[in-house]
PDB file of N, CA and C in Angstrom:
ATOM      1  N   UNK A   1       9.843 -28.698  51.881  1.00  0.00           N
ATOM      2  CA  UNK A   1      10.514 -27.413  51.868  1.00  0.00           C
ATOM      3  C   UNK A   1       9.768 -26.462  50.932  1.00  0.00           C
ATOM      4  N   UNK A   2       9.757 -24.997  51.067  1.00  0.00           N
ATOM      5  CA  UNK A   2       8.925 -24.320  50.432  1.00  0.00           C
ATOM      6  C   UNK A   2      10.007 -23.057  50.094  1.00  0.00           C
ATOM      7  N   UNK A   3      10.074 -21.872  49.032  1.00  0.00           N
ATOM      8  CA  UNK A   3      10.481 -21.540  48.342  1.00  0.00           C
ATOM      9  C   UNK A   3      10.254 -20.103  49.016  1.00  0.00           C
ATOM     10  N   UNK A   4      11.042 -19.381  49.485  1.00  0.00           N
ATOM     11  CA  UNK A   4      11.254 -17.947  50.113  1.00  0.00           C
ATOM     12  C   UNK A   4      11.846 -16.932  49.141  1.00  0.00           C
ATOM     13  N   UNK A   5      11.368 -16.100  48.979  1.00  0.00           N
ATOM     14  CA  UNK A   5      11.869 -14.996  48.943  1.00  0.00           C
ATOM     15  C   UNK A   5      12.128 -13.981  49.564  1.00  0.00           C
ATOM     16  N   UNK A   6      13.497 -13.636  50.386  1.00  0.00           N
ATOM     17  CA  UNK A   6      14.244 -13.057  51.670  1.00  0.00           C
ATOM     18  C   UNK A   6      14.403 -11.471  51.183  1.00  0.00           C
ATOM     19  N   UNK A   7      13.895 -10.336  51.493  1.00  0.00           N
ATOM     20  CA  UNK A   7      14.691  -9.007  51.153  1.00  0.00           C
ATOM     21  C   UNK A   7      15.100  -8.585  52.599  1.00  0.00           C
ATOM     22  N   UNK A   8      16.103  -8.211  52.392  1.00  0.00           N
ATOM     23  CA  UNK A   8      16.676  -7.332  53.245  1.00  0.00           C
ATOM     24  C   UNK A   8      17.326  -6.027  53.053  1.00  0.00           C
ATOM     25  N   UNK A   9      17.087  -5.265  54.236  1.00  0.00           N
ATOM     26  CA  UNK A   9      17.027  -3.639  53.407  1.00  0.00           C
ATOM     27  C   UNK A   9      18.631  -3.605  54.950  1.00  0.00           C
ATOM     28  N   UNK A  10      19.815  -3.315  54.582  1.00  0.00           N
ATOM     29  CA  UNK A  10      20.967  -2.596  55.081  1.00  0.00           C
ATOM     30  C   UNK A  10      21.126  -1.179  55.411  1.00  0.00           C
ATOM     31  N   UNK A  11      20.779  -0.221  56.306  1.00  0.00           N
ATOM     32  CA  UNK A  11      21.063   1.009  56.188  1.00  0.00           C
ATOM     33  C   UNK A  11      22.314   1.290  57.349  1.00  0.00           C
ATOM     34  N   UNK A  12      22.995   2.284  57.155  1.00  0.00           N
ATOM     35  CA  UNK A  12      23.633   2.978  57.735  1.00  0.00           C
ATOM     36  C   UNK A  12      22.632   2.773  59.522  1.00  0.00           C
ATOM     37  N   UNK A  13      23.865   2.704  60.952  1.00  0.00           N
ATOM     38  CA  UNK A  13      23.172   2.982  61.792  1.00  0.00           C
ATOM     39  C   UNK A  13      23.077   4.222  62.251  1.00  0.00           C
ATOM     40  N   UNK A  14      22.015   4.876  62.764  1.00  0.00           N
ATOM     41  CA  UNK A  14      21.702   6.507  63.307  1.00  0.00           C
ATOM     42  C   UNK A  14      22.748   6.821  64.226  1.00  0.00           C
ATOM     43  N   UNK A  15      22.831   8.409  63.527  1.00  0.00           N
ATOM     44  CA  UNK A  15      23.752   9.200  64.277  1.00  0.00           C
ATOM     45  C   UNK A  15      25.250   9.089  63.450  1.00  0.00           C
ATOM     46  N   UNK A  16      25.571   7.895  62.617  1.00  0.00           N
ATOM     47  CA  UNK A  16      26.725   7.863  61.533  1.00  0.00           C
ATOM     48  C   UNK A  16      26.368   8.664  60.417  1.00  0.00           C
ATOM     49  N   UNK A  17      28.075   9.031  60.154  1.00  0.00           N
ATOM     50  CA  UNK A  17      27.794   9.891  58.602  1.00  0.00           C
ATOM     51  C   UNK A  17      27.791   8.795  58.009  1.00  0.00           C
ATOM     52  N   UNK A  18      26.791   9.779  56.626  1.00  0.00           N
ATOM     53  CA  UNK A  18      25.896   8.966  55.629  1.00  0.00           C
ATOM     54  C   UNK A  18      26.292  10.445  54.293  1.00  0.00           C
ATOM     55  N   UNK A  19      27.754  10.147  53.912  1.00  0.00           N
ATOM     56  CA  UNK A  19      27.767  11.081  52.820  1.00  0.00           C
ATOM     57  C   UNK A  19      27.190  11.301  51.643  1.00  0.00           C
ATOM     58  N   UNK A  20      26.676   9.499  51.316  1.00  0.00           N
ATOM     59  CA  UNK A  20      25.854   9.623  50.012  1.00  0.00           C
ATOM     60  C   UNK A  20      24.318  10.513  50.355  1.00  0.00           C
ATOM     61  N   UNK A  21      23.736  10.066  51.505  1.00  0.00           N
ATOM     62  CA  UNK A  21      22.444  10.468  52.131  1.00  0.00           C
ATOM     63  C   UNK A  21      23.126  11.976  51.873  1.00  0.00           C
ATOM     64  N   UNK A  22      23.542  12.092  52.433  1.00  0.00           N
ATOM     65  CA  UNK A  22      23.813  14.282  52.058  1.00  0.00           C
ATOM     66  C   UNK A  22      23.919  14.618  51.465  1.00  0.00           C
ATOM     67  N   UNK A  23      24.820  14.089  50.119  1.00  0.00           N
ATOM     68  CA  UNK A  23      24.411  14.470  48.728  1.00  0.00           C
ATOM     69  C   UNK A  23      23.401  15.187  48.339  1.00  0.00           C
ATOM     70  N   UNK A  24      22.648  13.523  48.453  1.00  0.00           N
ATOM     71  CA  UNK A  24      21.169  13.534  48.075  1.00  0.00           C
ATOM     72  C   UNK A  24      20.724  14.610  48.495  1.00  0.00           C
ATOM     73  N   UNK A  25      20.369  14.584  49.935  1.00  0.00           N
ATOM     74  CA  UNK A  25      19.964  15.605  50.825  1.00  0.00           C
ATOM     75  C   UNK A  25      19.889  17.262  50.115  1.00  0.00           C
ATOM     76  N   UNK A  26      21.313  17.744  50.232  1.00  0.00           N
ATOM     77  CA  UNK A  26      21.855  18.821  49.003  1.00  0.00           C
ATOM     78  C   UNK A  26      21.560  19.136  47.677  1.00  0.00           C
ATOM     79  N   UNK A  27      21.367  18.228  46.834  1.00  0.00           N
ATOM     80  CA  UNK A  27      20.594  17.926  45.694  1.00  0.00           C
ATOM     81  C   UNK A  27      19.273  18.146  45.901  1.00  0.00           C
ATOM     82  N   UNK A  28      18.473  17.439  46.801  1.00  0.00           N
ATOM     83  CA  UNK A  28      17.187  17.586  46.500  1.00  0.00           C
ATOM     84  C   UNK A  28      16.653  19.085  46.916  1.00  0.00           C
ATOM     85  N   UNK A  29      17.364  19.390  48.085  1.00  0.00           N
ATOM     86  CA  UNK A  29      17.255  21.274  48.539  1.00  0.00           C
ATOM     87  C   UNK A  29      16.915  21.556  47.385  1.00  0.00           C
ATOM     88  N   UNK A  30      18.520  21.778  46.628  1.00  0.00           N
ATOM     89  CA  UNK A  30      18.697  23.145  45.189  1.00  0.00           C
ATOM     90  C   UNK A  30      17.553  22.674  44.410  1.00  0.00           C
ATOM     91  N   UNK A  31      17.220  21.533  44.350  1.00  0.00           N
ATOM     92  CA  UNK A  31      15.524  21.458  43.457  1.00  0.00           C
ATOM     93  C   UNK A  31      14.626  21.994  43.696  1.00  0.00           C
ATOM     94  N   UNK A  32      14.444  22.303  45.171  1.00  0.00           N
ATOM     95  CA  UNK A  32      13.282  22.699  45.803  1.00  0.00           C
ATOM     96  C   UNK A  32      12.796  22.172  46.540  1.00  0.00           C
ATOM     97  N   UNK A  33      13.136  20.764  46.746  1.00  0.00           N
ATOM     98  CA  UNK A  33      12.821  19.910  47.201  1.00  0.00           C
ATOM     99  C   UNK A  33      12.825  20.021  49.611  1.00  0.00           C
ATOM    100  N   UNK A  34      12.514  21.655  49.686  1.00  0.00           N
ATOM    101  CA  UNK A  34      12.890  21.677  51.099  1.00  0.00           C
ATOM    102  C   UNK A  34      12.638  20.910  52.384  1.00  0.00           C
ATOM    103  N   UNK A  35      11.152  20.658  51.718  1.00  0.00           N
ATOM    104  CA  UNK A  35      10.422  19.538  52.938  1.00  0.00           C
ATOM    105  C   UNK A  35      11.162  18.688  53.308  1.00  0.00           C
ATOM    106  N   UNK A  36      12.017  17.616  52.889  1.00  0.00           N
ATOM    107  CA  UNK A  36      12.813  16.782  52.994  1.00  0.00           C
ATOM    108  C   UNK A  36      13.886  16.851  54.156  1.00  0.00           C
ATOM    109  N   UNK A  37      13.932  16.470  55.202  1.00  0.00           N
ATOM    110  CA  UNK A  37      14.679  17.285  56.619  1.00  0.00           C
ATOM    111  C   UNK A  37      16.160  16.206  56.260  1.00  0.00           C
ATOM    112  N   UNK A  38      16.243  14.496  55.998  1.00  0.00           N
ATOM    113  CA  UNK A  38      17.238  13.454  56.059  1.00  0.00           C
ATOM    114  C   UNK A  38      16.716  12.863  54.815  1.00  0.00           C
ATOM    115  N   UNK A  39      18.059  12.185  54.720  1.00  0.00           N
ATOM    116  CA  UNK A  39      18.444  11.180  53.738  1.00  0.00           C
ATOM    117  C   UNK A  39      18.985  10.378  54.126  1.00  0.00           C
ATOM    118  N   UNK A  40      18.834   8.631  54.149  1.00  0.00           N
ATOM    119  CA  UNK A  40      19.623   8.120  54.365  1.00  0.00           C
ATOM    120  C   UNK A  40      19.637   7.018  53.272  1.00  0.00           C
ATOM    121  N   UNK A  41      20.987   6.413  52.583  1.00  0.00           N
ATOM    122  CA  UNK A  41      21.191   5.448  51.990  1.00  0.00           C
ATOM    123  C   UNK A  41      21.409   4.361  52.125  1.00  0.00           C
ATOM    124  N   UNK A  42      20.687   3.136  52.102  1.00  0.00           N
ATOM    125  CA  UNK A  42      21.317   1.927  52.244  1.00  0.00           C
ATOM    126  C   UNK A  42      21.189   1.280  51.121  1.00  0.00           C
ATOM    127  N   UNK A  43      20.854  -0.002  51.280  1.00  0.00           N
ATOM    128  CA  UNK A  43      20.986  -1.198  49.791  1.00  0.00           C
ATOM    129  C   UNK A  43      19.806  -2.114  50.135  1.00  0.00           C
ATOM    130  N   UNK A  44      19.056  -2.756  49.307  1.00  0.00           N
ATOM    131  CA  UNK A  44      18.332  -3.554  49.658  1.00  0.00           C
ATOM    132  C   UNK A  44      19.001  -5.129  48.218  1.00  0.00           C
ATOM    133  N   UNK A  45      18.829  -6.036  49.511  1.00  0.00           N
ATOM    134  CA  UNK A  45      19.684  -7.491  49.083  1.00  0.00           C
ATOM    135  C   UNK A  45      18.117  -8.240  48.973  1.00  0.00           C
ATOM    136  N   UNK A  46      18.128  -9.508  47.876  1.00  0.00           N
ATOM    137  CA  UNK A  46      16.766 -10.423  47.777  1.00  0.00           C
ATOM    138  C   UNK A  46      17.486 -11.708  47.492  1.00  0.00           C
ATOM    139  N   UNK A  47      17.163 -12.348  48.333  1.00  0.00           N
ATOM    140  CA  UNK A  47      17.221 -13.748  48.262  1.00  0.00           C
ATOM    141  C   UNK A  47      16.318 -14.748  48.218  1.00  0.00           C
ATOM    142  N   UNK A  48      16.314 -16.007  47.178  1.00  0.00           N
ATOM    143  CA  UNK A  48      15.595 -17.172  47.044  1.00  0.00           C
ATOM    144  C   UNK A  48      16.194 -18.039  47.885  1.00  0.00           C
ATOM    145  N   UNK A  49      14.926 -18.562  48.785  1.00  0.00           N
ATOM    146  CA  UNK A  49      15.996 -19.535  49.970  1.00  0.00           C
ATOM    147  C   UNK A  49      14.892 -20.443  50.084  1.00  0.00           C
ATOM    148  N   UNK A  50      15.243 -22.137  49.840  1.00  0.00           N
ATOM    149  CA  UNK A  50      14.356 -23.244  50.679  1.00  0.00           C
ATOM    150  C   UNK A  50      14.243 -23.041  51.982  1.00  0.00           C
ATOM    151  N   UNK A  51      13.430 -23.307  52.644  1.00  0.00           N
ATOM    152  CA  UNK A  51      13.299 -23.541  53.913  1.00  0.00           C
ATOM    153  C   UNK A  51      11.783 -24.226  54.373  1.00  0.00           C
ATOM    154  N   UNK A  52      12.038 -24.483  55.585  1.00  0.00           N
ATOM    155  CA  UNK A  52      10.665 -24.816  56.054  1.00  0.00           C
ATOM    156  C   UNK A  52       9.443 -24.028  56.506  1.00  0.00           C
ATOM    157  N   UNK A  53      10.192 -23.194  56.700  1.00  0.00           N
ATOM    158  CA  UNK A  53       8.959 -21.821  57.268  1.00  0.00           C
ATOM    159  C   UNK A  53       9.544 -20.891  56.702  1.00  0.00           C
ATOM    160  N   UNK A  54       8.680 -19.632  56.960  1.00  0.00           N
ATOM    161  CA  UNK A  54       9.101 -17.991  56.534  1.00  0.00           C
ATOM    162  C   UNK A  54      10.072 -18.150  57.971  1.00  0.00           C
ATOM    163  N   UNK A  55       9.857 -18.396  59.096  1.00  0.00           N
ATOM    164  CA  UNK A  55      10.692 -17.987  60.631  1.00  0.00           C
ATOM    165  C   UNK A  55      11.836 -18.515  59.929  1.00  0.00           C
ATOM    166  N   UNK A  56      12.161 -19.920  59.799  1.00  0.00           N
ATOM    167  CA  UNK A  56      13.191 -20.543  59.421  1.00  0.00           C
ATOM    168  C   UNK A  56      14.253 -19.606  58.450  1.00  0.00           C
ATOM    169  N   UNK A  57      13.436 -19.699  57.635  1.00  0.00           N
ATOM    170  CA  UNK A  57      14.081 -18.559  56.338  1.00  0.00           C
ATOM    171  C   UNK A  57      14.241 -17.445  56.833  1.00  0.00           C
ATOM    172  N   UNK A  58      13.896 -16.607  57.341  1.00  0.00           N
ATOM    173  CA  UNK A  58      14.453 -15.260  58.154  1.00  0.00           C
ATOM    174  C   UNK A  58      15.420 -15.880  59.215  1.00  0.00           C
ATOM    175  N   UNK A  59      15.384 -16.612  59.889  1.00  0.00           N
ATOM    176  CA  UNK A  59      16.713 -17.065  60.644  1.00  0.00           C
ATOM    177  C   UNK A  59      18.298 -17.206  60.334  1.00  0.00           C
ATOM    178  N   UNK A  60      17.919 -18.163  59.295  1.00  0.00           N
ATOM    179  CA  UNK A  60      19.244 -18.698  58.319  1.00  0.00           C
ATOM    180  C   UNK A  60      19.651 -16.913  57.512  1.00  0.00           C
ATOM    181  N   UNK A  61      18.473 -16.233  56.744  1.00  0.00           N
ATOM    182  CA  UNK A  61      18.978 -15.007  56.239  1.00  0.00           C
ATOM    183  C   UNK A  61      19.916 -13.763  57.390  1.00  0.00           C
ATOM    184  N   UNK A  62      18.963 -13.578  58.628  1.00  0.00           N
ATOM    185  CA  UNK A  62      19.643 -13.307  59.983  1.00  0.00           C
ATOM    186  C   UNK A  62      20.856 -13.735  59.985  1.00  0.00           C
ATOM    187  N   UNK A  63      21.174 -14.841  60.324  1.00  0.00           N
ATOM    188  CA  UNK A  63      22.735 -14.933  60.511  1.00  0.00           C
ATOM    189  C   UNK A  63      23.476 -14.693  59.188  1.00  0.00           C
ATOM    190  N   UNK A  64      23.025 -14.623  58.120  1.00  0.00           N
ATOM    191  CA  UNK A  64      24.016 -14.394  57.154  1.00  0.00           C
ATOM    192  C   UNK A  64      23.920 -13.435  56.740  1.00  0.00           C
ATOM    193  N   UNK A  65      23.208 -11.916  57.713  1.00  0.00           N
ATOM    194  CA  UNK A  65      23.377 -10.590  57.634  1.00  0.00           C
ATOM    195  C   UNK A  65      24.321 -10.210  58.892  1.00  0.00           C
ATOM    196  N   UNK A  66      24.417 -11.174  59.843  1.00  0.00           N
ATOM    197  CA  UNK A  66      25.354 -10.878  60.913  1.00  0.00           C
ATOM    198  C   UNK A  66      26.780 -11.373  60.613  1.00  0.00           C
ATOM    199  N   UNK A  67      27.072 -12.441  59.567  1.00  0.00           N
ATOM    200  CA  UNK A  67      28.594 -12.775  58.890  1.00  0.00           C
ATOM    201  C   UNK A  67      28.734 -12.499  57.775  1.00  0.00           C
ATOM    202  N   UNK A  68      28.173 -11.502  56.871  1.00  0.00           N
ATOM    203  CA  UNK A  68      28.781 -11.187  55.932  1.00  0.00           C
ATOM    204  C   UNK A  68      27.292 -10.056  55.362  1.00  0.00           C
ATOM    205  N   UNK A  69      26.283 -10.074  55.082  1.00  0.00           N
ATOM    206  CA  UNK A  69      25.332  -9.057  54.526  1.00  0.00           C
ATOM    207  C   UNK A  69      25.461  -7.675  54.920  1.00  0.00           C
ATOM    208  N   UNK A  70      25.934  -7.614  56.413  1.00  0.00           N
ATOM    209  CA  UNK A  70      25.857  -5.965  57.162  1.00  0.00           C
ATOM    210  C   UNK A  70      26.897  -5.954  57.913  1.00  0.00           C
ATOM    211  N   UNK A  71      27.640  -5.119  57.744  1.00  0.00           N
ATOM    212  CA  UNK A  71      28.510  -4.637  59.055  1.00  0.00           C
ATOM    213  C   UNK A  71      28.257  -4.486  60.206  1.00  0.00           C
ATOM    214  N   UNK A  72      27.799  -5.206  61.373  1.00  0.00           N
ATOM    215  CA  UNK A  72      27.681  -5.104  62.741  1.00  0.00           C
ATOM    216  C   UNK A  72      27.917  -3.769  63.314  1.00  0.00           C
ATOM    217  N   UNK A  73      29.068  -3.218  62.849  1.00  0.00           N
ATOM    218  CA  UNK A  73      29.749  -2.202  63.637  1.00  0.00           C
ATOM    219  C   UNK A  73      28.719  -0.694  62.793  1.00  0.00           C
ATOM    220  N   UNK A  74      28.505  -0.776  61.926  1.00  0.00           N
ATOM    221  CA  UNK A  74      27.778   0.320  60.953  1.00  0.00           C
ATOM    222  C   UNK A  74      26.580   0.330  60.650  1.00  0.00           C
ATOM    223  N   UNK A  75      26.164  -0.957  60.371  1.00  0.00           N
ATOM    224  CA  UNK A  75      24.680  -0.749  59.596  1.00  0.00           C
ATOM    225  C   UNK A  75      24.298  -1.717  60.511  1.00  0.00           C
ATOM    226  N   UNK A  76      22.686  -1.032  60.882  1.00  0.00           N
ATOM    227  CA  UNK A  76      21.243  -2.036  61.085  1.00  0.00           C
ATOM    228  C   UNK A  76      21.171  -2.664  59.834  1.00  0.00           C
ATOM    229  N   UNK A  77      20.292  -3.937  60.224  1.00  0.00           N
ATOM    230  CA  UNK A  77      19.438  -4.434  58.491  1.00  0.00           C
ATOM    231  C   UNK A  77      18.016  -4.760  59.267  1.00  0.00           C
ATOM    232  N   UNK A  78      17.164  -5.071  58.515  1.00  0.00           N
ATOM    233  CA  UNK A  78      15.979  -5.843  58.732  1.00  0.00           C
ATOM    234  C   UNK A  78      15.160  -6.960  57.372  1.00  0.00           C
ATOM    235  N   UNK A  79      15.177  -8.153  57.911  1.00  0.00           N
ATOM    236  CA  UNK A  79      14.855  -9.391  56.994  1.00  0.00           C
ATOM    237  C   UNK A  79      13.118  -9.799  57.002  1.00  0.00           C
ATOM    238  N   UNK A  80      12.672  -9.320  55.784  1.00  0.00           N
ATOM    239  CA  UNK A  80      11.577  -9.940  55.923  1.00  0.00           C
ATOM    240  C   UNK A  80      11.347 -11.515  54.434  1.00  0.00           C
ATOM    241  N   UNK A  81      10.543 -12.271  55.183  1.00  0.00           N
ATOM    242  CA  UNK A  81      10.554 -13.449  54.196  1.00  0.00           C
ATOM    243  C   UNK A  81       9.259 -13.641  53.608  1.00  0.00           C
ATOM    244  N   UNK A  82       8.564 -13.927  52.127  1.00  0.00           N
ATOM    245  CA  UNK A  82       7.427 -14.244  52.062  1.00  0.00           C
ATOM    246  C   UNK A  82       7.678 -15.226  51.033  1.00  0.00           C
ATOM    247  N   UNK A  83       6.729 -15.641  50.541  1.00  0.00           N
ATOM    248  CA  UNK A  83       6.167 -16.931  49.596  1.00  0.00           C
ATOM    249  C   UNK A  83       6.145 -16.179  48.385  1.00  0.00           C
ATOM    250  N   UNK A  84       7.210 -16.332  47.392  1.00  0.00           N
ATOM    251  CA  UNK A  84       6.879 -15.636  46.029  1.00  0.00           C
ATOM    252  C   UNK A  84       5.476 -16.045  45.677  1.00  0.00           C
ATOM    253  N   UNK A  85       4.310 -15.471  44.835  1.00  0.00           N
ATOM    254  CA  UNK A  85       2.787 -15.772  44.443  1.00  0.00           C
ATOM    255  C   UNK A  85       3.294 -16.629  42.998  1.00  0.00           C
ATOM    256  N   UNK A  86       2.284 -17.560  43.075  1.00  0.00           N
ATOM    257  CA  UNK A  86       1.942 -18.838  42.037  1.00  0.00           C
ATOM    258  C   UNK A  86       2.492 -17.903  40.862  1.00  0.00           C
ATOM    259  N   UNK A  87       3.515 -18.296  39.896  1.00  0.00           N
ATOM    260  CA  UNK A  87       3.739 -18.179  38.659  1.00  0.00           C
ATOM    261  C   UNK A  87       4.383 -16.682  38.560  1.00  0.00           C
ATOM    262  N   UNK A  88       4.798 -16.182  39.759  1.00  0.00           N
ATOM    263  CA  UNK A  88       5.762 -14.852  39.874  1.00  0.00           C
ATOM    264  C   UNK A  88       7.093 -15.181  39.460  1.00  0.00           C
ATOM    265  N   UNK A  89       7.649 -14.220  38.293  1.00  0.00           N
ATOM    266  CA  UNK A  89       8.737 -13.929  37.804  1.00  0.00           C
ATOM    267  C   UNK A  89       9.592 -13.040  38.376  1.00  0.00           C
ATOM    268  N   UNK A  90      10.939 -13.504  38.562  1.00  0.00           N
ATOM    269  CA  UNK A  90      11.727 -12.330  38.867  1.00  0.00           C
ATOM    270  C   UNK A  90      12.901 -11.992  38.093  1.00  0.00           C
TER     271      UNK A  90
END
């Protein structure tokens, strides 16, 4: 078994209000900030997971963004898995 590190990034799905994203959005205007057309907010989740592969480990993380990490009905997510590097701290 080999040692994963899982992030997954949760956002809001398109076309839903995203009040924090407008905030922002609003905020960054009055700065000056005009270029900026959207905002959107989500969360990004990291997990340490055994597994046998990176596939494996994105699988098992997959379903446990479909029963409890993301709301089905609201938010996309997307899971990527890699190999923390020799002697990386987190």
């Amino acid at each position: 078994m080999n040692r994963f590190t899982v992030e997954v990034l949760v956002t809001p799905r398109p076309g839903l209000l995203d009040p924090q994203g407008k905030a922002i959005h609003h905020a960054l205007a009055s700065l000056g900030y005009d270029s900026v057309e959207d905002v959107r907010v989500g969360r990004a989740i990291y997990l340490d997971i055994e597994a046998g592969s990176a596939a494996e480990a994105t699988e098992r993380v997959e379903d446990a963004c479909r029963k409890l990490l993301a709301n089905p009905v609201t938010e996309d997510f997307r899971v990527t898995a890699a190999e923390p590097a020799c002697g990386a701290v987190r």
